[in-house]
PDB file of N, CA and C in Angstrom:
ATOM      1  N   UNK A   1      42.190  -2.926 -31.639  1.00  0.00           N
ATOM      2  CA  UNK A   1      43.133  -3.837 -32.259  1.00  0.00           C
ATOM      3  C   UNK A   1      43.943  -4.513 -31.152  1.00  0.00           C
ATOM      4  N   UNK A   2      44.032  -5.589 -31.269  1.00  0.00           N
ATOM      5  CA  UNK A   2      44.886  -6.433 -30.024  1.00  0.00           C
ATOM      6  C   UNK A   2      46.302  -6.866 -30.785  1.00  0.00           C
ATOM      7  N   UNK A   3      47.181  -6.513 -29.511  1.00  0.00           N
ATOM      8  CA  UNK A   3      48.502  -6.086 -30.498  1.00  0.00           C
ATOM      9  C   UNK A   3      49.276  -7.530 -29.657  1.00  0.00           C
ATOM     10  N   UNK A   4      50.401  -7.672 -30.363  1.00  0.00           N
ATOM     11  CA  UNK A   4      50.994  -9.006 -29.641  1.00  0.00           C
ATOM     12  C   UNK A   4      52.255  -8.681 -29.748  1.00  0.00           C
ATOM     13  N   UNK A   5      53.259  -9.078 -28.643  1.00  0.00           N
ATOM     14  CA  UNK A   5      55.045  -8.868 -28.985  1.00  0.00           C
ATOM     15  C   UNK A   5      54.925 -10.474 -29.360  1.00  0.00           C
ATOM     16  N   UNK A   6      55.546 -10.448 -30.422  1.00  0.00           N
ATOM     17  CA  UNK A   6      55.941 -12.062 -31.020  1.00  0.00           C
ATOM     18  C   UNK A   6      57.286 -12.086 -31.448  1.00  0.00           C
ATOM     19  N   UNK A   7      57.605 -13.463 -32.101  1.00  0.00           N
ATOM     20  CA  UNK A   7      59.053 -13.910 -32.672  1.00  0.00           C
ATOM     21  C   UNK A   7      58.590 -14.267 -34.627  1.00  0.00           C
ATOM     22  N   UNK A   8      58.908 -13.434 -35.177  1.00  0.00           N
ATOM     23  CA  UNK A   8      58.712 -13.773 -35.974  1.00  0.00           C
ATOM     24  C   UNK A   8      59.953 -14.864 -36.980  1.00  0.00           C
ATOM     25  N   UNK A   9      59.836 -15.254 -37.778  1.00  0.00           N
ATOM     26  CA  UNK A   9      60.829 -16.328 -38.745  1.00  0.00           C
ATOM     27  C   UNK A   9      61.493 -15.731 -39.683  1.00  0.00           C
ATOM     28  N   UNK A  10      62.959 -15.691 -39.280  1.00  0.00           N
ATOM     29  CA  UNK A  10      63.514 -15.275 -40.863  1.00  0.00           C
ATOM     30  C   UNK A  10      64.606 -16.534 -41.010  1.00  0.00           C
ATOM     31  N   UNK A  11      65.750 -16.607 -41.623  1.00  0.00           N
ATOM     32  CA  UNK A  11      66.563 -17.196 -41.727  1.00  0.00           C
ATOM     33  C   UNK A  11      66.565 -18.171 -43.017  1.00  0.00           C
ATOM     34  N   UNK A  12      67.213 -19.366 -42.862  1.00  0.00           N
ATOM     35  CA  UNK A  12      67.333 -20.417 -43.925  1.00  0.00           C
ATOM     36  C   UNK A  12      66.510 -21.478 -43.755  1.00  0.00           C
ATOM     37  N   UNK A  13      66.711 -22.712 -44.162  1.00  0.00           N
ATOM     38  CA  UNK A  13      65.752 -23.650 -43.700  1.00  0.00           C
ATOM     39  C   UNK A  13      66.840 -24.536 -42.685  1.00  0.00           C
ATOM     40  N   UNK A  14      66.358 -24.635 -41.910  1.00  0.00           N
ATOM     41  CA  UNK A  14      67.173 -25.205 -41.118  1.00  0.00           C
ATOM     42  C   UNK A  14      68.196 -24.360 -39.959  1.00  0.00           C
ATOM     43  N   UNK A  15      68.023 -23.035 -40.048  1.00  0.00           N
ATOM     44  CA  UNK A  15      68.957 -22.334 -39.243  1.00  0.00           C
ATOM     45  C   UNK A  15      68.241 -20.781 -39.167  1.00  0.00           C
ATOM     46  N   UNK A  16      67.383 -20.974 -37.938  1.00  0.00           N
ATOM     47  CA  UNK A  16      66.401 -20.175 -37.541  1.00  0.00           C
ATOM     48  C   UNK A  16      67.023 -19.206 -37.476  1.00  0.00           C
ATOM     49  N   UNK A  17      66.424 -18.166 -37.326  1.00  0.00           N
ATOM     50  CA  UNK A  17      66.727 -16.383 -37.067  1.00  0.00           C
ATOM     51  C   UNK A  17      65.321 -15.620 -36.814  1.00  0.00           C
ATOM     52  N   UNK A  18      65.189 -15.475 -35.206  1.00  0.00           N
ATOM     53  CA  UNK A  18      63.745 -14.451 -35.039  1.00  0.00           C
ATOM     54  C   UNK A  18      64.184 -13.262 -34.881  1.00  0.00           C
ATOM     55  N   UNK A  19      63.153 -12.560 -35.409  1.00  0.00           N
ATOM     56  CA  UNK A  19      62.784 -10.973 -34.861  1.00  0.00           C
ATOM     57  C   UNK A  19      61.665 -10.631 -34.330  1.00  0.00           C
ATOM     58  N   UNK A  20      61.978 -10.349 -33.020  1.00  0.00           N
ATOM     59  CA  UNK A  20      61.047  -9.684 -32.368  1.00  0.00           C
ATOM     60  C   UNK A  20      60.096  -8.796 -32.268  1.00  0.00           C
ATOM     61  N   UNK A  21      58.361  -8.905 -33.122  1.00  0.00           N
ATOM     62  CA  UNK A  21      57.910  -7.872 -33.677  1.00  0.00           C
ATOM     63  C   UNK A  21      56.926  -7.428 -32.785  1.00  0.00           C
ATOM     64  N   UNK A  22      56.282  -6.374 -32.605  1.00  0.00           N
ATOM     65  CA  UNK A  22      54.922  -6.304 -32.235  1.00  0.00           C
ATOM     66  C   UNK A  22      54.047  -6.165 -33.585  1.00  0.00           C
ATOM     67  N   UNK A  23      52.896  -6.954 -33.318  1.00  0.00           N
ATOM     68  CA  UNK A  23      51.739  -7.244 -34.826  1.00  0.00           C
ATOM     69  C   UNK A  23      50.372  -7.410 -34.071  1.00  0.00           C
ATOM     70  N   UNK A  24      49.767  -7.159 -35.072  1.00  0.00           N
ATOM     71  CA  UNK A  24      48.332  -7.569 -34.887  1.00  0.00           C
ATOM     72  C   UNK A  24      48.144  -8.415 -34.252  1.00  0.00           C
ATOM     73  N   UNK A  25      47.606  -9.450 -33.551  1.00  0.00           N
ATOM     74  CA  UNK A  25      47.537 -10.677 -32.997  1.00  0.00           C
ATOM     75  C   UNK A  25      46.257 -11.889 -34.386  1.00  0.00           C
ATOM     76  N   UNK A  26      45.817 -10.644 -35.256  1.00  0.00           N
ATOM     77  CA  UNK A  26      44.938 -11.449 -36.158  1.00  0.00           C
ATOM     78  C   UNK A  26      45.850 -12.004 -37.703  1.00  0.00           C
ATOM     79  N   UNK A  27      47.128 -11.060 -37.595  1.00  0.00           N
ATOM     80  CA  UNK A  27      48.130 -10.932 -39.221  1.00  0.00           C
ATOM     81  C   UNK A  27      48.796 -12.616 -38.744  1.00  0.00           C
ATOM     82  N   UNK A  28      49.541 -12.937 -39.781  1.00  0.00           N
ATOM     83  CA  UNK A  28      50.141 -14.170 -40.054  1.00  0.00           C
ATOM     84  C   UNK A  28      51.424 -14.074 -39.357  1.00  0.00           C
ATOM     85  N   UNK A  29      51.814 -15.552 -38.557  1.00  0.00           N
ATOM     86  CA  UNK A  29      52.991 -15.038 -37.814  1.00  0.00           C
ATOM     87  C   UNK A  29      54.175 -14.611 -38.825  1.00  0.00           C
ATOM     88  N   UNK A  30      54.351 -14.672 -39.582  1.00  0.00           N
ATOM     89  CA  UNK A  30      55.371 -13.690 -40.412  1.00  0.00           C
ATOM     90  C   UNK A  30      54.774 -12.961 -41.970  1.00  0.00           C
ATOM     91  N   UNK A  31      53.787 -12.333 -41.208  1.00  0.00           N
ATOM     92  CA  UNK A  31      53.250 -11.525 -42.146  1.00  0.00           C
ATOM     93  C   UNK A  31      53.433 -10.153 -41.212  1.00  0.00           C
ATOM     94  N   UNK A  32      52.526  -9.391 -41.711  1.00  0.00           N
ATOM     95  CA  UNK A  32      53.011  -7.462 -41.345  1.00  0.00           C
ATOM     96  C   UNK A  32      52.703  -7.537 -40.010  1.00  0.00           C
ATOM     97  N   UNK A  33      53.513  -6.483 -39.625  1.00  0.00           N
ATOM     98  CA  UNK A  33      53.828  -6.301 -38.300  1.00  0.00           C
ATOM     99  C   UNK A  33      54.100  -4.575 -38.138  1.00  0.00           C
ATOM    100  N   UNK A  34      53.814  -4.241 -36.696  1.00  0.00           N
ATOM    101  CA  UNK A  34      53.878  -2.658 -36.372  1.00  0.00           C
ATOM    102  C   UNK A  34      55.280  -2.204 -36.378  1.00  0.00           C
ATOM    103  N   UNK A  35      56.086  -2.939 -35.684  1.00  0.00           N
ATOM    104  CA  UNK A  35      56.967  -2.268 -35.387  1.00  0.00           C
ATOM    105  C   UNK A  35      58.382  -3.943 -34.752  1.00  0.00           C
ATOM    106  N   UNK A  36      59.640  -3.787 -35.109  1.00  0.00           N
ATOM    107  CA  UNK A  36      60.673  -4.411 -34.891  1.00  0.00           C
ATOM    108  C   UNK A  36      61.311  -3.839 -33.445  1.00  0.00           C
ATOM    109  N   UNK A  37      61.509  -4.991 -32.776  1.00  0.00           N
ATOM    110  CA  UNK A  37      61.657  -4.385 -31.216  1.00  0.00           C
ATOM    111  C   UNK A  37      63.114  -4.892 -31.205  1.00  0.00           C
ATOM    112  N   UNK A  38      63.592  -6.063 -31.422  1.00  0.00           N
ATOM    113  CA  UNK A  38      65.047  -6.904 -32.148  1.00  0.00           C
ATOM    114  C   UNK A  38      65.456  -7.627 -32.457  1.00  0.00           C
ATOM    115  N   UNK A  39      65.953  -8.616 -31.710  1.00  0.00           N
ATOM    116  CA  UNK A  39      66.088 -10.196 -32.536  1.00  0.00           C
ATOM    117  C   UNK A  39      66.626 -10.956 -31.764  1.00  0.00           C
ATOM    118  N   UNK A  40      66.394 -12.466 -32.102  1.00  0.00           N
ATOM    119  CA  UNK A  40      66.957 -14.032 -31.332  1.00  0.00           C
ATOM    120  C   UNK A  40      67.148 -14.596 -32.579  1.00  0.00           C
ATOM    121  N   UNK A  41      68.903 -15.363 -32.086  1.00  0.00           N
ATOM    122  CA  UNK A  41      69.353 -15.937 -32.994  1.00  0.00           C
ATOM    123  C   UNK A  41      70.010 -17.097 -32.109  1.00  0.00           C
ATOM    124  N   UNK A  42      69.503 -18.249 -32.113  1.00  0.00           N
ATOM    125  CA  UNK A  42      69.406 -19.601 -31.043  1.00  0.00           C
ATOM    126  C   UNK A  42      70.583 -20.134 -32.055  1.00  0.00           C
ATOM    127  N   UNK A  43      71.076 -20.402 -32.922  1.00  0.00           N
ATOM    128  CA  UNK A  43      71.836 -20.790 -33.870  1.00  0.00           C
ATOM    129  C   UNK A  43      73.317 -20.449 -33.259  1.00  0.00           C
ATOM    130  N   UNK A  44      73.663 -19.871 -32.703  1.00  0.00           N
ATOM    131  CA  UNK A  44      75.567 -19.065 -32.091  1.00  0.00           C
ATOM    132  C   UNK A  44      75.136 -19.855 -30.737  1.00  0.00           C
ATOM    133  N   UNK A  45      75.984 -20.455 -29.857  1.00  0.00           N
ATOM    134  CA  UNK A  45      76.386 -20.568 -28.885  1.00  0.00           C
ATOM    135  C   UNK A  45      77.539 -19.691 -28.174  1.00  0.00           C
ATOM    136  N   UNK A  46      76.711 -18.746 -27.053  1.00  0.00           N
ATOM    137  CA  UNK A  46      75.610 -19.161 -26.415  1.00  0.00           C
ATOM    138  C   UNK A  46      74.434 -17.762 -27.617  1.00  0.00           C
ATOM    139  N   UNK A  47      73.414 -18.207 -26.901  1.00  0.00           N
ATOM    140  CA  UNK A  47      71.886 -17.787 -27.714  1.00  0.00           C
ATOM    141  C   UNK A  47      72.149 -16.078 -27.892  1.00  0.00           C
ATOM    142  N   UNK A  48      71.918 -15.557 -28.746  1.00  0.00           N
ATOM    143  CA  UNK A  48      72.180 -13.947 -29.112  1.00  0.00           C
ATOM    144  C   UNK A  48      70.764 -13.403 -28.615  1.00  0.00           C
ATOM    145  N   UNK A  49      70.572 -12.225 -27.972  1.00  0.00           N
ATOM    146  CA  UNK A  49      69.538 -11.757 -27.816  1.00  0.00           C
ATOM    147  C   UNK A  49      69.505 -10.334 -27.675  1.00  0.00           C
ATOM    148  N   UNK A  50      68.487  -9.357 -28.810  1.00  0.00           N
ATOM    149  CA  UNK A  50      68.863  -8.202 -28.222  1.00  0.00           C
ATOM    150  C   UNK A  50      67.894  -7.423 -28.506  1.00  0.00           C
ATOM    151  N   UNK A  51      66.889  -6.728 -27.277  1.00  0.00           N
ATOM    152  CA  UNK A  51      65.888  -6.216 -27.592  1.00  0.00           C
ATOM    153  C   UNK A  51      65.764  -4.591 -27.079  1.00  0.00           C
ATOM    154  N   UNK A  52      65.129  -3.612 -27.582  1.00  0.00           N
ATOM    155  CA  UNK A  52      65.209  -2.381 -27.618  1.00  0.00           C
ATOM    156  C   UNK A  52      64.147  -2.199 -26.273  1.00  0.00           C
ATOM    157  N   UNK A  53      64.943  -1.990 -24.744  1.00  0.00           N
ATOM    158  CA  UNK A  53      63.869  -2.386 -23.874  1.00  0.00           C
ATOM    159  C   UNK A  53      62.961  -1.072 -23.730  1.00  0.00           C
ATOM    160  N   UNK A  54      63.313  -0.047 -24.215  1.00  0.00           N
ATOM    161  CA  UNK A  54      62.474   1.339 -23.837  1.00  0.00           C
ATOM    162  C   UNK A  54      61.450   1.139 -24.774  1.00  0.00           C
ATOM    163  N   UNK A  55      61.549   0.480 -26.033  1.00  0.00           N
ATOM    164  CA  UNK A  55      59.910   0.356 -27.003  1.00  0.00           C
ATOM    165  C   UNK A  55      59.227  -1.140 -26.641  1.00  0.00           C
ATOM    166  N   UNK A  56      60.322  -1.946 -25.622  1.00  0.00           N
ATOM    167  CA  UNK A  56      59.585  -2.775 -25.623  1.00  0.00           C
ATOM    168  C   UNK A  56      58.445  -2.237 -24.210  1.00  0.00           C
ATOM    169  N   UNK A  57      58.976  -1.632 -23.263  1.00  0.00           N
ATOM    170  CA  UNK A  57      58.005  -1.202 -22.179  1.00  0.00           C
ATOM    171  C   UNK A  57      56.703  -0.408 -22.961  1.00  0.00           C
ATOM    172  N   UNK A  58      57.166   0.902 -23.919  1.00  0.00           N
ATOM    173  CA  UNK A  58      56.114   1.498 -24.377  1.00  0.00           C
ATOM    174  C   UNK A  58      55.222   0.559 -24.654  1.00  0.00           C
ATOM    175  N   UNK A  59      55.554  -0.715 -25.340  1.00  0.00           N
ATOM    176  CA  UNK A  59      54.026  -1.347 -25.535  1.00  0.00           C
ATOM    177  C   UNK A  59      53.570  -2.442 -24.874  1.00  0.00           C
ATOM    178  N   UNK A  60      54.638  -2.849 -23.748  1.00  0.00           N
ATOM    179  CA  UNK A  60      53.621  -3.285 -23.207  1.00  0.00           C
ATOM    180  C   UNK A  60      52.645  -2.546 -21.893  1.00  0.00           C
ATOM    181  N   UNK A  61      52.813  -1.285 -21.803  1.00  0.00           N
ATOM    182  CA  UNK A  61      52.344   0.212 -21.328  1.00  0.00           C
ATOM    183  C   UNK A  61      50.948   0.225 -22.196  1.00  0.00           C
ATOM    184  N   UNK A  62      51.137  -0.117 -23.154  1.00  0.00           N
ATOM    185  CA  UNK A  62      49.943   0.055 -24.306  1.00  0.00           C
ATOM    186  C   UNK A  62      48.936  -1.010 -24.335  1.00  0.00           C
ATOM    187  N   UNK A  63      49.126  -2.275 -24.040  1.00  0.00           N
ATOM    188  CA  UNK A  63      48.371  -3.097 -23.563  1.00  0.00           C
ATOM    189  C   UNK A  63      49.052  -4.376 -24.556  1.00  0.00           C
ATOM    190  N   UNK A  64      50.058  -4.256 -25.015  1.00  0.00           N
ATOM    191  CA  UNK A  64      50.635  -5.574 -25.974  1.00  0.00           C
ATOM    192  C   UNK A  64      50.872  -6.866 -24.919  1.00  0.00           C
ATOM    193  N   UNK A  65      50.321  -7.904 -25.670  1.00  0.00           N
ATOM    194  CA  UNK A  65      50.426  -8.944 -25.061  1.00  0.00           C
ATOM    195  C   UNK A  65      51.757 -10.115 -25.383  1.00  0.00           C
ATOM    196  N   UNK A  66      52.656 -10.443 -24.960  1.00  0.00           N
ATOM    197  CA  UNK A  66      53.544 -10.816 -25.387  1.00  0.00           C
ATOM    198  C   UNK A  66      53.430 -12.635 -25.307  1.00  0.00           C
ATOM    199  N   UNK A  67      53.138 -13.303 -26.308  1.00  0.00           N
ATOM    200  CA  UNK A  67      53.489 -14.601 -26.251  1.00  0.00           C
ATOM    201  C   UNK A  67      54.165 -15.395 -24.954  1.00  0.00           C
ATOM    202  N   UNK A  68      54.267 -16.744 -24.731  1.00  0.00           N
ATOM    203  CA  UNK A  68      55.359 -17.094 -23.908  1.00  0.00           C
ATOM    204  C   UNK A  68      56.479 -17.036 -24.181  1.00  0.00           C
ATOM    205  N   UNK A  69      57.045 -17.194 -24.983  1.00  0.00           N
ATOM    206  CA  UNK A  69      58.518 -17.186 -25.636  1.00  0.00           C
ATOM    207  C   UNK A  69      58.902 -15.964 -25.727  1.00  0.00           C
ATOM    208  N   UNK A  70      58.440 -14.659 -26.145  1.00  0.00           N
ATOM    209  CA  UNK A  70      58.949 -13.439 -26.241  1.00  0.00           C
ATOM    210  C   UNK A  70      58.997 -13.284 -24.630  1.00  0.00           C
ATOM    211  N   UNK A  71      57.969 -13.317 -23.730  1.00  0.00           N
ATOM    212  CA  UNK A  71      58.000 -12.899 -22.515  1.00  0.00           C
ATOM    213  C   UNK A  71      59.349 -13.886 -21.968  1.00  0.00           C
ATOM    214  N   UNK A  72      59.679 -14.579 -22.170  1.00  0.00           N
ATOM    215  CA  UNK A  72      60.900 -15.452 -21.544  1.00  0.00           C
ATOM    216  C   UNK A  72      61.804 -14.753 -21.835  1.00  0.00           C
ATOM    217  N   UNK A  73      62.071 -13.929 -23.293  1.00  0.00           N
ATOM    218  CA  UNK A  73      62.983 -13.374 -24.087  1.00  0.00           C
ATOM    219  C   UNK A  73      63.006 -12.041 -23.321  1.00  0.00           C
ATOM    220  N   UNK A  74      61.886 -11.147 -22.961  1.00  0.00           N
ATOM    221  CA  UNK A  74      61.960 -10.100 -22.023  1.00  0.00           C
ATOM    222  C   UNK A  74      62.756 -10.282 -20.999  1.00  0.00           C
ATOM    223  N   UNK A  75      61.588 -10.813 -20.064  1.00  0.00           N
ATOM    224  CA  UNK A  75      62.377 -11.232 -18.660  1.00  0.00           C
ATOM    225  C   UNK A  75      64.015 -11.129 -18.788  1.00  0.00           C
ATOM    226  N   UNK A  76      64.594 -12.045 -19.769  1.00  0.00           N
ATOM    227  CA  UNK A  76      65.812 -12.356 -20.154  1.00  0.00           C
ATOM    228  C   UNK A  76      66.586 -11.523 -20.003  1.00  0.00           C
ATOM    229  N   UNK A  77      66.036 -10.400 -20.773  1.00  0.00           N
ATOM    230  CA  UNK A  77      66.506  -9.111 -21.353  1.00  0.00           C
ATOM    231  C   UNK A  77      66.665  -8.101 -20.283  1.00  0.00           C
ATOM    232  N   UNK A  78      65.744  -8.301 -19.230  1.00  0.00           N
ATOM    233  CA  UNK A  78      65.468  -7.517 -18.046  1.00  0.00           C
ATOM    234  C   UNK A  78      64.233  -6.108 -18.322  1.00  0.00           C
ATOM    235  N   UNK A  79      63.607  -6.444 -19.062  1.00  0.00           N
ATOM    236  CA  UNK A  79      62.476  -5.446 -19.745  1.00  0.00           C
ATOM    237  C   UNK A  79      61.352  -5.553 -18.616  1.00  0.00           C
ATOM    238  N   UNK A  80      61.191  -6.258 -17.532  1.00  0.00           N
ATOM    239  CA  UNK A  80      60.054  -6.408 -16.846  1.00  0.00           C
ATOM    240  C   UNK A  80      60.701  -5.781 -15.219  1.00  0.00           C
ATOM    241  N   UNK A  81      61.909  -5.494 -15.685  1.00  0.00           N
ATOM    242  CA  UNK A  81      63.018  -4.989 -14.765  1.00  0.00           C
ATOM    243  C   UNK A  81      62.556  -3.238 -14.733  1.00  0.00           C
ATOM    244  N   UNK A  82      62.774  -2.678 -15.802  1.00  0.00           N
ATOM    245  CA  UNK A  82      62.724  -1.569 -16.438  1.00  0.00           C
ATOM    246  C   UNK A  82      61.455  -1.141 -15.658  1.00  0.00           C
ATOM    247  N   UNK A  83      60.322  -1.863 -16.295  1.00  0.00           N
ATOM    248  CA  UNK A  83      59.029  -1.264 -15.723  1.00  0.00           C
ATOM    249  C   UNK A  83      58.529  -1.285 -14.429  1.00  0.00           C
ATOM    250  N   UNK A  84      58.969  -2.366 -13.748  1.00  0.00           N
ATOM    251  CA  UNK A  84      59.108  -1.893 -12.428  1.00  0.00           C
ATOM    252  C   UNK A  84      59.985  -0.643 -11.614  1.00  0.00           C
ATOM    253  N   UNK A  85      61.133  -0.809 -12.319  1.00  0.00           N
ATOM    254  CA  UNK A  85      61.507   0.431 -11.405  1.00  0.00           C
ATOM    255  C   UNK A  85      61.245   2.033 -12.130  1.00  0.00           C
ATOM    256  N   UNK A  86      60.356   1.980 -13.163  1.00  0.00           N
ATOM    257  CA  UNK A  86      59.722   3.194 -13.621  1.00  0.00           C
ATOM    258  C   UNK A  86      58.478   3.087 -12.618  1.00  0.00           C
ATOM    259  N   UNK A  87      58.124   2.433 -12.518  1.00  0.00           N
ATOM    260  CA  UNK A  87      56.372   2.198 -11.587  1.00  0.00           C
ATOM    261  C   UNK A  87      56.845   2.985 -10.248  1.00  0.00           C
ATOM    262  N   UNK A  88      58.359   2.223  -9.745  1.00  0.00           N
ATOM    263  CA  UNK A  88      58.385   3.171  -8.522  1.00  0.00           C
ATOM    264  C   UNK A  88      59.205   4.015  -8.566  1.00  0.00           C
ATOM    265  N   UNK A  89      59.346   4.715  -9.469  1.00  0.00           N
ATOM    266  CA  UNK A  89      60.299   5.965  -9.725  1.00  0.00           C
ATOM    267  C   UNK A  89      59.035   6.809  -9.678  1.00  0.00           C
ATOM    268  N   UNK A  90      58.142   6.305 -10.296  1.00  0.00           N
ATOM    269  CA  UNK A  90      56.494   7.138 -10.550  1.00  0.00           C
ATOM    270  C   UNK A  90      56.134   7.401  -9.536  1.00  0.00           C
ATOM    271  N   UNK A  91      56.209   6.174  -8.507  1.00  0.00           N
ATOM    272  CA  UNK A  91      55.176   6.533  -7.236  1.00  0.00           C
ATOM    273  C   UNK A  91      55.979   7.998  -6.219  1.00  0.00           C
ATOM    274  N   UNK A  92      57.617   7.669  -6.400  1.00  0.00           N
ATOM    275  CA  UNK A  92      57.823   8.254  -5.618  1.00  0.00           C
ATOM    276  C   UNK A  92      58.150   9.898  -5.633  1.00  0.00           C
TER     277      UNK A  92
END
């Protein structure tokens, strides 16, 4: 199964609200999903962002592939931070 970190759609019409899911990469972008990692809400100035970085490493440890936009949203977050300095906490 090829798994994806995505942004999924909630909100109103007109006043977005994502959550950050990992899903299937074959399910509908806001159809079922594995697991809620957290959420972007571009709507508040400045942009809200807040993601659970220890499940977000577990999967991408697991082989989840994260969109461009979620991976911007990582980075952001400092989640690509995390796994590097577990990599060399490992080595050493």
């Amino acid at each position: 199964m090829a798994v994806k970190i995505r942004l999924r759609r909630m909100g109103a019409k007109k006043r977005p609200f994502y959550r950050v899911v990992v899903a299937d990469s074959r399910a509908a972008r806001d159809g079922r999903f594995i697991e809620t990692l957290g959420y972007f809400n571009p709507c508040v100035e400045p942009s809200e962002v807040k993601i659970d970085g220890e499940r977000a490493v577990y999967w991408l440890k697991c082989g989840a592939q994260p969109t461009d936009t979620a991976q911007a949203l990582l980075k952001k977050q400092g989640v690509y931070d995390l796994i590097a300095g577990a990599a060399t906490a490992a080595a050493e």
